[in-house]
PDB file of N, CA and C in Angstrom:
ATOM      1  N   UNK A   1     -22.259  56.099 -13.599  1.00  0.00           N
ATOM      2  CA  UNK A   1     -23.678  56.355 -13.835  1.00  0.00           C
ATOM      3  C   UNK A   1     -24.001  56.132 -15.301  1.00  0.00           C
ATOM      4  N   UNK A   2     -24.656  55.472 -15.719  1.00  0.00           N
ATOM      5  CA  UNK A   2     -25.234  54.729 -16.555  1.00  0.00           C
ATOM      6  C   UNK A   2     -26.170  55.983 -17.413  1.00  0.00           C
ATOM      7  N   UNK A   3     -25.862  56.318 -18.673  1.00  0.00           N
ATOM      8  CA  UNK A   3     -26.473  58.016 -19.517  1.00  0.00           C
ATOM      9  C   UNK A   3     -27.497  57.398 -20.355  1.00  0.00           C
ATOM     10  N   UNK A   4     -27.166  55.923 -21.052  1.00  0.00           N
ATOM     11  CA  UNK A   4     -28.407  55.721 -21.995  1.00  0.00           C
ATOM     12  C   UNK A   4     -29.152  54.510 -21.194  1.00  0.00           C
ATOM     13  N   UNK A   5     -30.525  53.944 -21.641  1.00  0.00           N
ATOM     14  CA  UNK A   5     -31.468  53.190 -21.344  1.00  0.00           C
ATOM     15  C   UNK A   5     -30.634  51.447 -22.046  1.00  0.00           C
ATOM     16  N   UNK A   6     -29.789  51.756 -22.368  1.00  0.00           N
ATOM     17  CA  UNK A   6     -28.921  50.080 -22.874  1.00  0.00           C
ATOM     18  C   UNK A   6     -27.651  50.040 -21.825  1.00  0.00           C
ATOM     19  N   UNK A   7     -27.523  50.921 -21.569  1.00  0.00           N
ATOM     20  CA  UNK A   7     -26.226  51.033 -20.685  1.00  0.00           C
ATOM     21  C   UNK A   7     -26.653  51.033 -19.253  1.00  0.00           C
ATOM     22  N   UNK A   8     -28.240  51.458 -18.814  1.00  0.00           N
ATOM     23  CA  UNK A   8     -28.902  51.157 -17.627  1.00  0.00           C
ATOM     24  C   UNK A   8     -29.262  49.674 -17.916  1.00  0.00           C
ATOM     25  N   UNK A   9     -29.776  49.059 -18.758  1.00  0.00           N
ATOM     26  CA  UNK A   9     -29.896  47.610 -19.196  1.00  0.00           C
ATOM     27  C   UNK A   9     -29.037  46.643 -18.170  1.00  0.00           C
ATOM     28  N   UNK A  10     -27.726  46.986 -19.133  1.00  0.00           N
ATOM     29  CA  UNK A  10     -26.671  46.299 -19.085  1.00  0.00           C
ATOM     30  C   UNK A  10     -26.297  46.968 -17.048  1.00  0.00           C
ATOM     31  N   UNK A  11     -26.484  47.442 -16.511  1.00  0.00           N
ATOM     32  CA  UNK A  11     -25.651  47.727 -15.577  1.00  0.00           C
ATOM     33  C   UNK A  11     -26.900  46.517 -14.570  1.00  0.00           C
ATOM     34  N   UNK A  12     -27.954  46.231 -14.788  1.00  0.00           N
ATOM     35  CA  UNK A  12     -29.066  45.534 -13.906  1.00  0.00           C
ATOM     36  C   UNK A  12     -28.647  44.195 -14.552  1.00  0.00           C
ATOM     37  N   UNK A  13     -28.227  43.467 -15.894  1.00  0.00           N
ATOM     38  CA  UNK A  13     -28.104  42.453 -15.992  1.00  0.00           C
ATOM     39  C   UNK A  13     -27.053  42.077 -15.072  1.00  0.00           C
ATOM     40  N   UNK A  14     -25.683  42.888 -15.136  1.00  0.00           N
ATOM     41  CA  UNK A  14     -24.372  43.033 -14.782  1.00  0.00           C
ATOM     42  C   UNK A  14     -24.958  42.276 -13.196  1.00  0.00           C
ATOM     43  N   UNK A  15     -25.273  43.320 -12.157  1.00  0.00           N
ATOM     44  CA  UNK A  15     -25.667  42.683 -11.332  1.00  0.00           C
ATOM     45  C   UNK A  15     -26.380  41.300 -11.108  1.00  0.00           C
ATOM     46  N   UNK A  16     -27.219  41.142 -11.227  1.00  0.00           N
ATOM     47  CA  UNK A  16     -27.561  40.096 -11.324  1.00  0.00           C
ATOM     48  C   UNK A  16     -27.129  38.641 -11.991  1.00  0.00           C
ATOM     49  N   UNK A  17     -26.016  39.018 -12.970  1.00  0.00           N
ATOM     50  CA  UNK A  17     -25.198  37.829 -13.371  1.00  0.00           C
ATOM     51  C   UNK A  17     -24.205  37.561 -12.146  1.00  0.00           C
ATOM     52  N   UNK A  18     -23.581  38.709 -11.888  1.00  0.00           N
ATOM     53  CA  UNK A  18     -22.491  38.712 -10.493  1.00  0.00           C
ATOM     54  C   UNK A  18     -23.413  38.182  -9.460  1.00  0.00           C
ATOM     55  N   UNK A  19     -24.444  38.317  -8.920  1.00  0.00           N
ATOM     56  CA  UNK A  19     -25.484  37.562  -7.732  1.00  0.00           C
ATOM     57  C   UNK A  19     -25.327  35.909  -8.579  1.00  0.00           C
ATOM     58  N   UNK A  20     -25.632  35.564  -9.031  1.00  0.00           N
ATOM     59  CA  UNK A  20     -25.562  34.022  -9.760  1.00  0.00           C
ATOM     60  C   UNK A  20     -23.962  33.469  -9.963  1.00  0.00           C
ATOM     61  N   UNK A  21     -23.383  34.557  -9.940  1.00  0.00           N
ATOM     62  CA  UNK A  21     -22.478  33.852  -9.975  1.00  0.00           C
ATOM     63  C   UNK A  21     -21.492  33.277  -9.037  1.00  0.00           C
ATOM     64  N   UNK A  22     -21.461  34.541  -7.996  1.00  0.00           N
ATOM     65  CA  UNK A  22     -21.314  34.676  -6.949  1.00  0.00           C
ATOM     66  C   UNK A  22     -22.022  33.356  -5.988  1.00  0.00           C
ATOM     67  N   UNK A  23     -22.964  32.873  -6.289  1.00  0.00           N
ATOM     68  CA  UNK A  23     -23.826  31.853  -5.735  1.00  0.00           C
ATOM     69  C   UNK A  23     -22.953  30.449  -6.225  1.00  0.00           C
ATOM     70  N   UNK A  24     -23.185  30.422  -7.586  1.00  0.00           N
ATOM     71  CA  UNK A  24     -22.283  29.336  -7.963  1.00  0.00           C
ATOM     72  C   UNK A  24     -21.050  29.240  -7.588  1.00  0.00           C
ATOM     73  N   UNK A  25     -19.742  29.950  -6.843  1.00  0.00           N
ATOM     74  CA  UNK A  25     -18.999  29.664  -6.427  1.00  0.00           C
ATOM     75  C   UNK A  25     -18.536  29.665  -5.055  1.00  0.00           C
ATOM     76  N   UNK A  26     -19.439  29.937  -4.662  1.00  0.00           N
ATOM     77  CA  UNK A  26     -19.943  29.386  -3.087  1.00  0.00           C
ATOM     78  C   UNK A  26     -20.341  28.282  -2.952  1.00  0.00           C
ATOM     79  N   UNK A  27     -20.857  28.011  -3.687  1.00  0.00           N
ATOM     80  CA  UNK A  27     -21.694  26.591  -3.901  1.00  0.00           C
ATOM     81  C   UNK A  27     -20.278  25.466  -4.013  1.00  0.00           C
ATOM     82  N   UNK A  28     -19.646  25.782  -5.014  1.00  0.00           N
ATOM     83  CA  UNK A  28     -18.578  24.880  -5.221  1.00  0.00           C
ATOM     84  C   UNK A  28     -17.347  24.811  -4.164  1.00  0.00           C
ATOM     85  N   UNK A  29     -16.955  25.571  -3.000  1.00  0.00           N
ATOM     86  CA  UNK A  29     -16.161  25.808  -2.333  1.00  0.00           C
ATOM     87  C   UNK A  29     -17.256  25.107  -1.092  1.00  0.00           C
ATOM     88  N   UNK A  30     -18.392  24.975  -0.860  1.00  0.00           N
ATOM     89  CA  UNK A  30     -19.227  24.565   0.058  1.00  0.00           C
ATOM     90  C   UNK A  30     -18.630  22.811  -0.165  1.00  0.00           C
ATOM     91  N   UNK A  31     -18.889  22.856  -1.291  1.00  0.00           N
ATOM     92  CA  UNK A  31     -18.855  21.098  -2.055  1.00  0.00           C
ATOM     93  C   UNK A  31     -17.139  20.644  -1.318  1.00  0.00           C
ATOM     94  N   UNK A  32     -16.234  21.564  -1.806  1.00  0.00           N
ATOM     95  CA  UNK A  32     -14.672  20.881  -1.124  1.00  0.00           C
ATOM     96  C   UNK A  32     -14.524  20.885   0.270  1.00  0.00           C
ATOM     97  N   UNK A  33     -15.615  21.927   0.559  1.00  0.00           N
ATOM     98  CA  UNK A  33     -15.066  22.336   2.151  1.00  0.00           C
ATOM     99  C   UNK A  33     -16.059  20.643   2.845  1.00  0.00           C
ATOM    100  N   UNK A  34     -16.858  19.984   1.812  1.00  0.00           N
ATOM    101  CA  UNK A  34     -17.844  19.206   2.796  1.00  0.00           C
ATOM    102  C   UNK A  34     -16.322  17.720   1.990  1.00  0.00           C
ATOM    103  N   UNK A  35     -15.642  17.858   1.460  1.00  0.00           N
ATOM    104  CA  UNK A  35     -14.760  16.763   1.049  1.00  0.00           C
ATOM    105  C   UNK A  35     -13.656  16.484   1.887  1.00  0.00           C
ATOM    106  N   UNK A  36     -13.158  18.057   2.095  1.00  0.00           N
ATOM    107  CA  UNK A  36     -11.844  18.530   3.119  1.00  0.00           C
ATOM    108  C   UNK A  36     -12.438  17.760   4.545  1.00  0.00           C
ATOM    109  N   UNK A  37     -13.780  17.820   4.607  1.00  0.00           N
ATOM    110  CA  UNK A  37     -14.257  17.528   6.103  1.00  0.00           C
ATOM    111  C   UNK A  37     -13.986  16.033   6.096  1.00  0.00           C
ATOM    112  N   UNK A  38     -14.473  15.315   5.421  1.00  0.00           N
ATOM    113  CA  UNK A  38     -14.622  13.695   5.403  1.00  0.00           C
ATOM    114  C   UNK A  38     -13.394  13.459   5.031  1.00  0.00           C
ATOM    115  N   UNK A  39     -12.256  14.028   4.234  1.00  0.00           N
ATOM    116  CA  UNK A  39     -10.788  13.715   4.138  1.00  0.00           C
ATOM    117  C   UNK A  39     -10.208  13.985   5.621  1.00  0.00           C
ATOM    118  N   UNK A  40     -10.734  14.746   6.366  1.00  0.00           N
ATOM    119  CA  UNK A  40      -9.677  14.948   7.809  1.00  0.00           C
ATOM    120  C   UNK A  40     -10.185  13.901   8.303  1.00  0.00           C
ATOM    121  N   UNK A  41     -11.812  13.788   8.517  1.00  0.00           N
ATOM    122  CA  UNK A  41     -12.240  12.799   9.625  1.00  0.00           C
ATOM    123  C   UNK A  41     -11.621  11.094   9.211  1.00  0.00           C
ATOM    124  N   UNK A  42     -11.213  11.122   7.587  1.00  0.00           N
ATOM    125  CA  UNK A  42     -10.713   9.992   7.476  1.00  0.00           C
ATOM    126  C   UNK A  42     -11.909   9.073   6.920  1.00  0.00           C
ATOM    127  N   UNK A  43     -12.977   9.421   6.758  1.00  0.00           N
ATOM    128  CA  UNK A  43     -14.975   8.758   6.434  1.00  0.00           C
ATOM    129  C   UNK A  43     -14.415   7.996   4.937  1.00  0.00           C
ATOM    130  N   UNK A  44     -14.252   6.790   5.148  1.00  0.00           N
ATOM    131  CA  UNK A  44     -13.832   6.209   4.156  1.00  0.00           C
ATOM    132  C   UNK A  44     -15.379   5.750   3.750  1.00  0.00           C
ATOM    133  N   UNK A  45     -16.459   5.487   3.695  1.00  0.00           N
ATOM    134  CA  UNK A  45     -17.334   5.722   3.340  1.00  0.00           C
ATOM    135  C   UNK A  45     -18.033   6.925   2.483  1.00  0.00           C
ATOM    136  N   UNK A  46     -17.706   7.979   3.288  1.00  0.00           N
ATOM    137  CA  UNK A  46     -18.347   9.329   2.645  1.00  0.00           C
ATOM    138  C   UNK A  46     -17.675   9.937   1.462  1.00  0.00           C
ATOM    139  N   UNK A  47     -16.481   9.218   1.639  1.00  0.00           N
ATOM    140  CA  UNK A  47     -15.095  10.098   0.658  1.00  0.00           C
ATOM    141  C   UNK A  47     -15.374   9.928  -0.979  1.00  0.00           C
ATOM    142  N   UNK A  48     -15.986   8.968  -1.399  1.00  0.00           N
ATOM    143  CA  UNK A  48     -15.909   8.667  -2.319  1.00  0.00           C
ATOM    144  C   UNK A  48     -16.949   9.411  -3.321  1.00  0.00           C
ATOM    145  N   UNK A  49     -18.105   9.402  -2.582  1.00  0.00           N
ATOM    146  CA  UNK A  49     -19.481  10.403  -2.536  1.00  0.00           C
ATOM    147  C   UNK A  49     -19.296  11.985  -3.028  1.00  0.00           C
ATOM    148  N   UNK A  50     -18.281  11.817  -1.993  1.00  0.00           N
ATOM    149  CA  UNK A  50     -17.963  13.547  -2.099  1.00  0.00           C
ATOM    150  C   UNK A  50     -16.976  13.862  -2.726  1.00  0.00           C
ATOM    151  N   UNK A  51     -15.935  13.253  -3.101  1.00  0.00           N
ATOM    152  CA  UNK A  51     -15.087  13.447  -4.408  1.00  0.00           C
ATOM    153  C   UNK A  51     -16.004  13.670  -5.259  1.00  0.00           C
ATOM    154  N   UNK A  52     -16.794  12.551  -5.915  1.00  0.00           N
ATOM    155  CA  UNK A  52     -17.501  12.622  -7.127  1.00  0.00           C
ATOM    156  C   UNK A  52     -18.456  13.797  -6.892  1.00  0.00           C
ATOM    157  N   UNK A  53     -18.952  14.322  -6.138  1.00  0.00           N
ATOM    158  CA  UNK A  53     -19.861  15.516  -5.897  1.00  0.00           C
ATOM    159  C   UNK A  53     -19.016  16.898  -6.080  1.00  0.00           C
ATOM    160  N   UNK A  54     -17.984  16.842  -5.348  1.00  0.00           N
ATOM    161  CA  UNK A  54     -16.944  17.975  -5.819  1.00  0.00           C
ATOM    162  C   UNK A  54     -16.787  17.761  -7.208  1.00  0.00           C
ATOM    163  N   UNK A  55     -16.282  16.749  -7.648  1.00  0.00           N
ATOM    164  CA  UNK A  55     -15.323  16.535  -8.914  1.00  0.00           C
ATOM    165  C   UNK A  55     -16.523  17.728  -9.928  1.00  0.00           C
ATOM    166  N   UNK A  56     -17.931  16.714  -9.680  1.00  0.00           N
ATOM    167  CA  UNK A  56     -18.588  17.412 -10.296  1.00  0.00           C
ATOM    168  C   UNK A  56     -19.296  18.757 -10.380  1.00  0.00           C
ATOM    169  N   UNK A  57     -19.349  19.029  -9.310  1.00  0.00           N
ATOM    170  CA  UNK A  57     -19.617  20.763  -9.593  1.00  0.00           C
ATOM    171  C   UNK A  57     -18.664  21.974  -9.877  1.00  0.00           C
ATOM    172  N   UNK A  58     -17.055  21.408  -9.713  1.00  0.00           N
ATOM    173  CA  UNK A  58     -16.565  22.026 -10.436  1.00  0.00           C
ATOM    174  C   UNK A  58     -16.609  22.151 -11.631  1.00  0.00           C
ATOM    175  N   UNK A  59     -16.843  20.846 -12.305  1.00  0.00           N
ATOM    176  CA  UNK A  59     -16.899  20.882 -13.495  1.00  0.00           C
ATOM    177  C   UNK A  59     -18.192  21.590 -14.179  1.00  0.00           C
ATOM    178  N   UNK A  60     -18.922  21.768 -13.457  1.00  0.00           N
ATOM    179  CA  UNK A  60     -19.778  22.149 -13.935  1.00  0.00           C
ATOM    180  C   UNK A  60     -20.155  24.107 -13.633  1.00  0.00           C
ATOM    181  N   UNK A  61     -19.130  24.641 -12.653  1.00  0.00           N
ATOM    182  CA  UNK A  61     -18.326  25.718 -12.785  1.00  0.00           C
ATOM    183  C   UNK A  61     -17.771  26.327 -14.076  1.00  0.00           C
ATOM    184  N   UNK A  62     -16.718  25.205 -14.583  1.00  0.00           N
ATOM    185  CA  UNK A  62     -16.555  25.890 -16.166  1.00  0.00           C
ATOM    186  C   UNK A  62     -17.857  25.792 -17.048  1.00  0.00           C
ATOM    187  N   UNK A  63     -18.134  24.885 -16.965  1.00  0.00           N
ATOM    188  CA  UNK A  63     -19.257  24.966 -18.314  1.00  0.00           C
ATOM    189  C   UNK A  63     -20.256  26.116 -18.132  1.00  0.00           C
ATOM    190  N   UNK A  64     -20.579  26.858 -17.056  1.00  0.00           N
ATOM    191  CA  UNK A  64     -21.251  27.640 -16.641  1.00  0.00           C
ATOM    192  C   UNK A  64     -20.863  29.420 -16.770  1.00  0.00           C
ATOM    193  N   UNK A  65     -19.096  29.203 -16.751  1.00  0.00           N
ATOM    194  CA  UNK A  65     -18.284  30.267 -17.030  1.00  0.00           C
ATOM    195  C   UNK A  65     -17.663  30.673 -15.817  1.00  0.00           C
ATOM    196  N   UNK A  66     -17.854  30.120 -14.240  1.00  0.00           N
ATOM    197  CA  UNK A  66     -17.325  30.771 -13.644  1.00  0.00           C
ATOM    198  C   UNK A  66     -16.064  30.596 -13.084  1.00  0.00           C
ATOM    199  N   UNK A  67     -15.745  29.467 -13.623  1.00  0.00           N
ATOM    200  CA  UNK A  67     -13.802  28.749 -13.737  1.00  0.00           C
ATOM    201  C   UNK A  67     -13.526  28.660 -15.334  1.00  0.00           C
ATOM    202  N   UNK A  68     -12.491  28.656 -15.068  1.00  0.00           N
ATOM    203  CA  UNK A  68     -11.453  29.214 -16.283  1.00  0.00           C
ATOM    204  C   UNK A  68     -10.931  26.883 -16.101  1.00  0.00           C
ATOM    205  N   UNK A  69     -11.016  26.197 -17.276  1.00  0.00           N
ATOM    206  CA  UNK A  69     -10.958  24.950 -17.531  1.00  0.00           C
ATOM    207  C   UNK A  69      -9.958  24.539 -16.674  1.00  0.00           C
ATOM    208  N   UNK A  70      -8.590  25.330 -17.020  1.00  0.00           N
ATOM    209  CA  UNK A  70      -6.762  25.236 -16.300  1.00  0.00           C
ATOM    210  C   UNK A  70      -7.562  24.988 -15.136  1.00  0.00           C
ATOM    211  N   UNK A  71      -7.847  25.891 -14.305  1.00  0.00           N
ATOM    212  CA  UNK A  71      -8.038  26.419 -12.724  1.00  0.00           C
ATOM    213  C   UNK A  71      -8.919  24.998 -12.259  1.00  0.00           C
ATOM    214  N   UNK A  72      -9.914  24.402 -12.954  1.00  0.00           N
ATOM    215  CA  UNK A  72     -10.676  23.698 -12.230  1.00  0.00           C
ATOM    216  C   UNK A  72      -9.754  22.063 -12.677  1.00  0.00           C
ATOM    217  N   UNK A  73      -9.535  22.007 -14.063  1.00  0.00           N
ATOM    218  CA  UNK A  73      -8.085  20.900 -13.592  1.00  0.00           C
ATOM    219  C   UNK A  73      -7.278  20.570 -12.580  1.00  0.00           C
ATOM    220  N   UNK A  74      -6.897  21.792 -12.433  1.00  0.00           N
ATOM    221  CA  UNK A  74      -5.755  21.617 -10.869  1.00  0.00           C
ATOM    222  C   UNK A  74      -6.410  21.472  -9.852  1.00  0.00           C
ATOM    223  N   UNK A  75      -7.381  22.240  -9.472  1.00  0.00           N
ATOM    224  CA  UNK A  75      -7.809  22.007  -8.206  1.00  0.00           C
ATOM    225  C   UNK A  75      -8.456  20.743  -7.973  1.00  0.00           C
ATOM    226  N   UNK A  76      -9.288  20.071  -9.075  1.00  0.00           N
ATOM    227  CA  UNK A  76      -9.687  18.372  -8.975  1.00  0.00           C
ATOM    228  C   UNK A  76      -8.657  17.680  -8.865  1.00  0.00           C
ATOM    229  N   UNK A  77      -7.629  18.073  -9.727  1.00  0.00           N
ATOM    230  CA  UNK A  77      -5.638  17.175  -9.742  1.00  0.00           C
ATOM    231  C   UNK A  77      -5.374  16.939  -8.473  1.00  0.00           C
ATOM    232  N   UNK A  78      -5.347  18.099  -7.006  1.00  0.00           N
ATOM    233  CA  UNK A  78      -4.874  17.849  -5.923  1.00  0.00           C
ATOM    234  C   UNK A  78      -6.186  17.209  -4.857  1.00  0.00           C
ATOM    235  N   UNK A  79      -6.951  17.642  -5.440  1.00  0.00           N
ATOM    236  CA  UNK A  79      -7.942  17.104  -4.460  1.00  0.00           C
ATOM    237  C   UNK A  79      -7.764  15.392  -4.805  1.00  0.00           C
ATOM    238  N   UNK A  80      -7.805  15.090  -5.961  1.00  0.00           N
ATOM    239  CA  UNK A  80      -7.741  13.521  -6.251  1.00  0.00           C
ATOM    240  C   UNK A  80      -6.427  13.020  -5.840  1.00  0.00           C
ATOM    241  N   UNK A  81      -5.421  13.447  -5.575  1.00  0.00           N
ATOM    242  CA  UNK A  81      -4.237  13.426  -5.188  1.00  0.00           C
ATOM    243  C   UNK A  81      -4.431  12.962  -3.404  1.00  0.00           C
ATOM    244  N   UNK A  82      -5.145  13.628  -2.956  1.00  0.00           N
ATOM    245  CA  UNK A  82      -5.319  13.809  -1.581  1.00  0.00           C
ATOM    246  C   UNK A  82      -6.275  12.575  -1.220  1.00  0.00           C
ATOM    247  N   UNK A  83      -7.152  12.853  -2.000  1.00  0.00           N
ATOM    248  CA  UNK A  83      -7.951  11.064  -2.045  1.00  0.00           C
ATOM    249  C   UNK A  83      -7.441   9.987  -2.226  1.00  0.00           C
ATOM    250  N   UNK A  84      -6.505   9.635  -3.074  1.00  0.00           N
ATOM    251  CA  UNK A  84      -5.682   8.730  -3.328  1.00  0.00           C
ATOM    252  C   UNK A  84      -5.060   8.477  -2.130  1.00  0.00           C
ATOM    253  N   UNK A  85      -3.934   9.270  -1.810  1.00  0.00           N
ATOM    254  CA  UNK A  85      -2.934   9.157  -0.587  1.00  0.00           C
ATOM    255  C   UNK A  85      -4.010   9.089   0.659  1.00  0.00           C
ATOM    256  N   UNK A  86      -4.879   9.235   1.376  1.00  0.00           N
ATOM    257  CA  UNK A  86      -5.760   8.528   2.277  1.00  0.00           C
ATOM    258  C   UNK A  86      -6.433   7.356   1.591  1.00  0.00           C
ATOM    259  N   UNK A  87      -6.015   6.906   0.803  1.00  0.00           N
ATOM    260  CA  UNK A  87      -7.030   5.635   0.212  1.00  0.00           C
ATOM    261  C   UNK A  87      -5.973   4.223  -0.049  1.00  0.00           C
ATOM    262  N   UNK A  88      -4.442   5.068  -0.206  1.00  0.00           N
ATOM    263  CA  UNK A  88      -3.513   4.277   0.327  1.00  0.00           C
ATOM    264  C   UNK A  88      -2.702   3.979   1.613  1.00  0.00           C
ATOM    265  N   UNK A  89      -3.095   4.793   2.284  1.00  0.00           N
ATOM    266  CA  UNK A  89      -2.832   5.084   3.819  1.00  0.00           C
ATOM    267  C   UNK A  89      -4.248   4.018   3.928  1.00  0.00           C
ATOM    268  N   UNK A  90      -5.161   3.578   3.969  1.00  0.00           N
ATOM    269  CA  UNK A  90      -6.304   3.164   4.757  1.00  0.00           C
ATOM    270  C   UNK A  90      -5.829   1.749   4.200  1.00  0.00           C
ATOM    271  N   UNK A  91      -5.136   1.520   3.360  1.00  0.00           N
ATOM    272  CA  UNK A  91      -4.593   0.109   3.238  1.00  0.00           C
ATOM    273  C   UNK A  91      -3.942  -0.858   3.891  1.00  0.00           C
TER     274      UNK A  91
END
């Protein structure tokens, strides 16, 4: 429970940064889960689209604060990994 009027402040920003943020990383797990989809179905058309659409909203995750730089490296590392190897398989 929140005793002064800065510390009630801070407990309504608090929320509401966690609602935004919380949004933004839904958002970005929406983005792989629509990449993961067109990587199973094999959409050699769509794949390329949606790499670059993932690639980029992760990235735009850190700049925002809600990935840590390391964390969103790796996870673009295997996802591009995974693109690759269906892109040499479709050869």
């Amino acid at each position: 429970m929140a005793n002064t009027k800065s510390a009630e402040k801070r407990v309504r920003q608090n929320r509401k940064r966690a609602a935004i943020n919380k949004s933004r990383i839904s958002r970005i797990k929406t983005f792989i889960k629509k990449f993961e989809v067109a990587l199973a179905e094999k959409n050699l058309e769509a794949l390329p689209a949606a790499f670059s659409a993932v690639q980029s909203e992760i990235q735009r995750g850190v700049t925002k604060g809600v990935m840590h730089k390391n964390t969103a490296a790796r996870k673009i590392s295997r996802l591009n990994a995974k693109y690759k190897a269906i892109n040499v398989a479709a050869k």
